[in-house]
N, C-alpha and C. Protein backbone atom coordinates (compact mmCIF):
# COMPACT_ATOMS: atom_id res chain seq x y z
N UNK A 1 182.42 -11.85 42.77
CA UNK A 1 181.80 -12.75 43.74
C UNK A 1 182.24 -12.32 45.13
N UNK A 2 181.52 -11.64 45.79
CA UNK A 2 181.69 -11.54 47.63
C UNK A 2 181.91 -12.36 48.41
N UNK A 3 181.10 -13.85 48.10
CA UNK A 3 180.96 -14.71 49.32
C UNK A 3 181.69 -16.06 48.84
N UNK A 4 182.26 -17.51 48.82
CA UNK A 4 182.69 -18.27 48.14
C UNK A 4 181.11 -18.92 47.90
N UNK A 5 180.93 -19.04 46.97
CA UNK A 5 180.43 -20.70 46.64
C UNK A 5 180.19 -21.79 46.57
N UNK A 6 178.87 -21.96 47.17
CA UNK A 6 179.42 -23.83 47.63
C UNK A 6 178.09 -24.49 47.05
N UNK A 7 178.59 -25.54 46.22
CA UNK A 7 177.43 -26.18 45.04
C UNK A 7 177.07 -27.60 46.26
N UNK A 8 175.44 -27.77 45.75
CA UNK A 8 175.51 -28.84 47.13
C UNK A 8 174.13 -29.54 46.26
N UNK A 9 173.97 -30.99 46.57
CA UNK A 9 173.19 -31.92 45.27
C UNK A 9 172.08 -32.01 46.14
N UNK A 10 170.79 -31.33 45.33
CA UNK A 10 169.37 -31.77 45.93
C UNK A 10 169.05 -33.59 46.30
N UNK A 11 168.14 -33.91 47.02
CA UNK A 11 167.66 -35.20 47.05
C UNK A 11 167.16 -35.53 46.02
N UNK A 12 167.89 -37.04 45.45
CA UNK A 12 166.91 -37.48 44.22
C UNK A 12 166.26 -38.67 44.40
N UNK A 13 165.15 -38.74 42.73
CA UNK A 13 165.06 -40.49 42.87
C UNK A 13 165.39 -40.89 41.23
N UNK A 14 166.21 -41.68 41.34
CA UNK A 14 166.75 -42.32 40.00
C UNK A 14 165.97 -42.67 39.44
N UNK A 15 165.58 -43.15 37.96
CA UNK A 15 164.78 -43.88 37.04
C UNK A 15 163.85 -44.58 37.30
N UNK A 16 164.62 -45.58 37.97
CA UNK A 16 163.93 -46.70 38.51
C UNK A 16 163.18 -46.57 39.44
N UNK A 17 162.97 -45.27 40.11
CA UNK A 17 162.25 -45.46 41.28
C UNK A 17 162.56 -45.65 42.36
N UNK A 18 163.71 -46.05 42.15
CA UNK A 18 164.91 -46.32 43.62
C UNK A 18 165.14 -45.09 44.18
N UNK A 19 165.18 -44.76 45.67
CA UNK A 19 165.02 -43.44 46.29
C UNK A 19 164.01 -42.97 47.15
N UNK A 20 163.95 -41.95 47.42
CA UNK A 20 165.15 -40.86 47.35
C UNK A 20 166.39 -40.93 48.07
N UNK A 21 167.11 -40.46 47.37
CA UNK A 21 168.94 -40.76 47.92
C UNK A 21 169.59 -39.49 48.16
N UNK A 22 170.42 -39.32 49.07
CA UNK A 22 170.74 -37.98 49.39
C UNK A 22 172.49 -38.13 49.36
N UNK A 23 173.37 -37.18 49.10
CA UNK A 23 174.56 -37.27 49.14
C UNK A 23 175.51 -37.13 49.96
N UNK A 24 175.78 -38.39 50.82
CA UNK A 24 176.44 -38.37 51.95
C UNK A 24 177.34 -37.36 52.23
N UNK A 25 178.39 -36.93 51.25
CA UNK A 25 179.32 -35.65 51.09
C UNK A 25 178.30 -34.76 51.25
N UNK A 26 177.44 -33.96 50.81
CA UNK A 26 177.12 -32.88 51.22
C UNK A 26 176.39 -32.92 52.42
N UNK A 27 175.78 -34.29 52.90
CA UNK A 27 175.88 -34.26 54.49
C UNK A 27 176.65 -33.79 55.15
N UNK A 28 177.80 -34.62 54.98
CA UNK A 28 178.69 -34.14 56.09
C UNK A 28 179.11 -32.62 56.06
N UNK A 29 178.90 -31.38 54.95
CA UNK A 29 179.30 -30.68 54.59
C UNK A 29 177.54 -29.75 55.65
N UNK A 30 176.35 -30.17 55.49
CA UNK A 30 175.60 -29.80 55.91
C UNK A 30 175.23 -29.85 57.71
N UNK A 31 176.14 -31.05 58.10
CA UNK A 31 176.27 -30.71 59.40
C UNK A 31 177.27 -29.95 60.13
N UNK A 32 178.17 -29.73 59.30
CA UNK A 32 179.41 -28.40 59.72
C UNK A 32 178.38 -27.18 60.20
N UNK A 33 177.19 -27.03 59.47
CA UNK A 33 176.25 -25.95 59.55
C UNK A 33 175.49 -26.10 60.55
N UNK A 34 175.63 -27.13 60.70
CA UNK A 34 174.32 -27.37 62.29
C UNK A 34 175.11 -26.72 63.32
N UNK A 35 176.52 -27.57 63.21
CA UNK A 35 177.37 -26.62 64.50
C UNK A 35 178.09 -25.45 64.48
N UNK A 36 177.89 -24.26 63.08
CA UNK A 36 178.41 -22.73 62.61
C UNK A 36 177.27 -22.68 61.91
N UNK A 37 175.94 -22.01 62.45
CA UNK A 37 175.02 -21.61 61.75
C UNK A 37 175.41 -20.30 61.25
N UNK A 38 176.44 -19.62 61.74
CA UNK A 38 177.27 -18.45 61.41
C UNK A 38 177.65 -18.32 59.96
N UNK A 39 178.51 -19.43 59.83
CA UNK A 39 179.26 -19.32 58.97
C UNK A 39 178.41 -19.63 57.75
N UNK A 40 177.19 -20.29 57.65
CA UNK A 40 176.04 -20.51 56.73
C UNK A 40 175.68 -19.55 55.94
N UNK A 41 175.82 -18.29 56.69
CA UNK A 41 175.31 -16.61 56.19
C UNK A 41 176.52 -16.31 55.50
N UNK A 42 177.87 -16.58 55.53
CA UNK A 42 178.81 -16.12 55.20
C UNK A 42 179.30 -16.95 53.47
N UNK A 43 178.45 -17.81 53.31
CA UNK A 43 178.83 -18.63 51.70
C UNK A 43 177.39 -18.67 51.11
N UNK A 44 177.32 -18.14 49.94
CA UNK A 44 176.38 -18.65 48.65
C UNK A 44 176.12 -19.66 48.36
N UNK A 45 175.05 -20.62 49.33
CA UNK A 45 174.60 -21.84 49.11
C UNK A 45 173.66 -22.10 47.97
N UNK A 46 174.60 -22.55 46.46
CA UNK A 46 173.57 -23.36 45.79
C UNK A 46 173.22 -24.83 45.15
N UNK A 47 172.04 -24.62 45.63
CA UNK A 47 171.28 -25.91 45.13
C UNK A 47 171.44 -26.77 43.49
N UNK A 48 171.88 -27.99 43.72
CA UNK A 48 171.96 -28.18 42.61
C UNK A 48 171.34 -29.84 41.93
N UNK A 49 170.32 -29.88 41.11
CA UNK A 49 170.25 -31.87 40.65
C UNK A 49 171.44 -32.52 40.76
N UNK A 50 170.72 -33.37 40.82
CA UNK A 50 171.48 -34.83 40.88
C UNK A 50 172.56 -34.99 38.93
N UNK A 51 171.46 -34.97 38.52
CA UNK A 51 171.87 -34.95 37.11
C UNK A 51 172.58 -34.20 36.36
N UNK A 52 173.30 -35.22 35.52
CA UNK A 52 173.95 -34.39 34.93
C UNK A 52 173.98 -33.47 33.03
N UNK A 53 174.45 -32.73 32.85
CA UNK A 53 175.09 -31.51 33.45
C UNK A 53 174.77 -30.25 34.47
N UNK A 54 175.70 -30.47 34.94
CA UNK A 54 174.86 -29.69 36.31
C UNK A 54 175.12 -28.44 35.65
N UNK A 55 174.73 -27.84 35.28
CA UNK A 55 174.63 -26.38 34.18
C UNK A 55 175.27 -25.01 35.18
N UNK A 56 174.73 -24.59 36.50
CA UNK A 56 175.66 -24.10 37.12
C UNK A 56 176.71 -24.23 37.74
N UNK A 57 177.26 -25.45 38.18
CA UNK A 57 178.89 -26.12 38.84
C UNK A 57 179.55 -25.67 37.24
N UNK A 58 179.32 -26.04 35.78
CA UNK A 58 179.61 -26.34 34.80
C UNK A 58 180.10 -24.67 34.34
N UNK A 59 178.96 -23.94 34.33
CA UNK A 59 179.18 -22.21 34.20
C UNK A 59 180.75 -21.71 35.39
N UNK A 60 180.47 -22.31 36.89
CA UNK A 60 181.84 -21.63 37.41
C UNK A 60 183.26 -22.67 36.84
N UNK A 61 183.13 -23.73 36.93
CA UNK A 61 184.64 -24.94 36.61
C UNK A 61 184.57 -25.40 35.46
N UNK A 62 183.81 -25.67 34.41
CA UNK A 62 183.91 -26.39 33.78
C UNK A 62 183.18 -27.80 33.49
N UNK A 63 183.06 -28.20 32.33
CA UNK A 63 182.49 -29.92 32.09
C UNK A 63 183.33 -30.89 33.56
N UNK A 64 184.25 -30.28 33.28
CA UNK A 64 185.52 -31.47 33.89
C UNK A 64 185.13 -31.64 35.23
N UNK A 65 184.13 -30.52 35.99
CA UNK A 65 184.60 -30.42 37.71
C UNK A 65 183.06 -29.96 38.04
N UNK A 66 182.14 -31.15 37.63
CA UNK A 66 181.27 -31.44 38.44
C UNK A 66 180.64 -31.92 39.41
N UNK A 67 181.69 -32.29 39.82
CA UNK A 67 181.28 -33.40 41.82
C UNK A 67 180.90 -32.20 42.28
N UNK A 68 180.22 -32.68 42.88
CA UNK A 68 179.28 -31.72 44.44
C UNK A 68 179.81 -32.66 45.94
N UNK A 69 180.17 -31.95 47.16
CA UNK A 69 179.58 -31.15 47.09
C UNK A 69 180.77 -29.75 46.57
N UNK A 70 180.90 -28.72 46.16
CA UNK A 70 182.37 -28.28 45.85
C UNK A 70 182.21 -26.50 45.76
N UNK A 71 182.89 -26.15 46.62
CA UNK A 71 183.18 -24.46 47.52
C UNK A 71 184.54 -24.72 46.16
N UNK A 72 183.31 -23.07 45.66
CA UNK A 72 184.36 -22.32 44.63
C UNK A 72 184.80 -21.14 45.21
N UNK A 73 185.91 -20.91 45.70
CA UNK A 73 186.36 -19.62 46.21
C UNK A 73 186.72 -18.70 45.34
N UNK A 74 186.20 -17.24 46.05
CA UNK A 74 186.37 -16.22 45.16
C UNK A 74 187.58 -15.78 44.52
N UNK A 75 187.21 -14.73 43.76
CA UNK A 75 188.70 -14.13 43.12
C UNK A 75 189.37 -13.63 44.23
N UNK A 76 191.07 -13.64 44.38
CA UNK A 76 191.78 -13.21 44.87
C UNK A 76 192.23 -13.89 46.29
N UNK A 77 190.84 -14.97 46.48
CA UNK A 77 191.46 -15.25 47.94
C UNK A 77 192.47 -16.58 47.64
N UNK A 78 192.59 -16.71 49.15
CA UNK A 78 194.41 -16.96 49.30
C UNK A 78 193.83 -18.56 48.94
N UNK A 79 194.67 -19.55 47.56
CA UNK A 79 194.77 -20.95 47.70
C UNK A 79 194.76 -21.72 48.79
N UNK A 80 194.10 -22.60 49.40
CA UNK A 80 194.42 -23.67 50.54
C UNK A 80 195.29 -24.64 50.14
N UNK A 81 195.75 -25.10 50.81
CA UNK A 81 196.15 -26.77 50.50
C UNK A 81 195.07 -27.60 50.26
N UNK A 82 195.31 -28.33 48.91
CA UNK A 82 194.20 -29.18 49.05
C UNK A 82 193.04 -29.01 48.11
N UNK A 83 193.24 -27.62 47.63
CA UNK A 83 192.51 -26.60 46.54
C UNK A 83 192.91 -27.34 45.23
N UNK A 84 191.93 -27.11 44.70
CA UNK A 84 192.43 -26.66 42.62
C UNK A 84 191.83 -25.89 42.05
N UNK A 85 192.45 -25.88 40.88
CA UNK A 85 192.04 -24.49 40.12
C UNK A 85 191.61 -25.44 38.62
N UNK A 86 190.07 -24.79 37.95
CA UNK A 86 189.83 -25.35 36.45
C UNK A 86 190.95 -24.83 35.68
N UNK A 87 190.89 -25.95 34.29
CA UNK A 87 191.38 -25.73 33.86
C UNK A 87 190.66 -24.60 32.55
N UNK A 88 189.66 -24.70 32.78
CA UNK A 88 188.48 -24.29 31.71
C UNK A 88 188.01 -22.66 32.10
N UNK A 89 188.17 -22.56 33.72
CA UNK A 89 187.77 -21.04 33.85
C UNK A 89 188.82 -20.09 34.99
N UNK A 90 189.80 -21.39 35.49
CA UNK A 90 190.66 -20.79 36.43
C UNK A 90 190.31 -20.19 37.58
N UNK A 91 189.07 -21.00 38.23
CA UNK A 91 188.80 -21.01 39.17
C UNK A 91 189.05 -21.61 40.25
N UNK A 92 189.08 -21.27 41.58
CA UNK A 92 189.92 -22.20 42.21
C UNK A 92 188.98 -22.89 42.98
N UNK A 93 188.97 -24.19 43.93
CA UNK A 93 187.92 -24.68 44.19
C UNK A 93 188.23 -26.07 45.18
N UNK A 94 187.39 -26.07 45.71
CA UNK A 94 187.50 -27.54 47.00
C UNK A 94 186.42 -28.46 46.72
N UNK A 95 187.04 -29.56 46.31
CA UNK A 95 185.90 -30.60 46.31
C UNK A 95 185.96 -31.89 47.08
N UNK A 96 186.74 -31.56 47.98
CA UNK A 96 186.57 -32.73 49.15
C UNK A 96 186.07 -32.56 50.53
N UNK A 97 185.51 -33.22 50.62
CA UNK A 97 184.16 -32.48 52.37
C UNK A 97 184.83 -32.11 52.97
N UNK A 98 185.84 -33.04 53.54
CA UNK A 98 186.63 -32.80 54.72
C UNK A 98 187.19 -31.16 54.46
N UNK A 99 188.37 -31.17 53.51
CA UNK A 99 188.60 -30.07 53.28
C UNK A 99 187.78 -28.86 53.38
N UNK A 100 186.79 -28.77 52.65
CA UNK A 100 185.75 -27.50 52.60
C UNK A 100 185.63 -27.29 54.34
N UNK A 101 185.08 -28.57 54.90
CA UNK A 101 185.05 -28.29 56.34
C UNK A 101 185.68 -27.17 56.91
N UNK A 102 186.81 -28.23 57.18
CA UNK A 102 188.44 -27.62 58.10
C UNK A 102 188.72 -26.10 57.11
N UNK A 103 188.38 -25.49 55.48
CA UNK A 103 188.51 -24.47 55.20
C UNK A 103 187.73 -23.33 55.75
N UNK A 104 186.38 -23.93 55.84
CA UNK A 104 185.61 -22.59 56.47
C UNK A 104 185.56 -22.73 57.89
N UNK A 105 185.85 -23.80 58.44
CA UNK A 105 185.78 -23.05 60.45
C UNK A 105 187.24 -22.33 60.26
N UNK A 106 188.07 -22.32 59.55
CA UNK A 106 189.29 -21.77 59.52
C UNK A 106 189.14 -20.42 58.80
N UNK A 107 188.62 -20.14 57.97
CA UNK A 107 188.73 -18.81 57.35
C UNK A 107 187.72 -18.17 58.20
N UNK A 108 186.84 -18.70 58.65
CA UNK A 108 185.49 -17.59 59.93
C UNK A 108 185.47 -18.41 60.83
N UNK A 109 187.18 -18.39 61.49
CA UNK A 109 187.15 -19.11 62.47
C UNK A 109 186.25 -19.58 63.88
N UNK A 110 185.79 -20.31 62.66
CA UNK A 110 184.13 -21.53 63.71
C UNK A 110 185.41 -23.07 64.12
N UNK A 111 184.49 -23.23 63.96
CA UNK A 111 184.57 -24.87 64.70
C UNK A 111 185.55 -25.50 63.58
N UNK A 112 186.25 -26.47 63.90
CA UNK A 112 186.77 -27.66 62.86
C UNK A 112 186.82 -29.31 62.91
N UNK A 113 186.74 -29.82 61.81
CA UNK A 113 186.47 -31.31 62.38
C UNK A 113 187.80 -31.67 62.94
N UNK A 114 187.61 -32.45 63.78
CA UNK A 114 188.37 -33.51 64.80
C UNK A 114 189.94 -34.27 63.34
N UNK A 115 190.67 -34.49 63.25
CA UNK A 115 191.76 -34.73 62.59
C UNK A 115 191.66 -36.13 62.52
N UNK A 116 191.57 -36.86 61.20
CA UNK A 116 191.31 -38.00 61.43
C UNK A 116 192.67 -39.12 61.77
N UNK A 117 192.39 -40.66 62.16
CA UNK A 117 193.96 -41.00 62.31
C UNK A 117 194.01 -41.78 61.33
């Protein structure tokens, strides 16, 4: 894998008809991109349902580590704080917005969010 990975949940509409609903986490993960359109070119953005099993999050981590939105970093690069690794494929991986954020204006040093109090 060249670029990290970052799994991100299409718009849905539930059963009922209720919808369409979009996933606030990968919002916030999608406006990091409004302000590093740079860094957009630099990660493997894929698309993924709402539903589950999400069959590709599932192929890189495992059953266990399907939240979206969630940057699987490649082999060899350096752990963050804040990271984990499956237990199922030993991959390592960020599944909290904030984090993913503050990881990529930091590794292609772009922009970073504001530190919260």
């Amino acid at each position: 894998m060249a670029k990290p990975m970052l799994f991100m949940l299409t718009p849905w509409v539930e059963g009922n008809d209720q919808g369409p609903f979009y996933c606030p986490d990968c919002a916030l993960v999608e406006g990091f991109f409004v302000y590093t359109p740079a860094v957009r070119d630099q990660v493997e953005i894929i698309s993924v349902d709402f539903q589950r099993p999400r069959k590709k999050v599932v192929e890189s981590l495992g059953m266990e580590n399907q939240s979206c939105p969630v940057l699987v970093l490649e082999d060899g690069a350096k752990r963050p704080e804040g990271a984990k690794k499956s237990i199922s494929t030993g991959r390592v991986f960020i599944d909290d917005p904030d984090l993913i954020c503050r990881y990529l204006g930091e590794r292609f040093k772009a922009i970073l969010p504001h530190p919260r109090s």
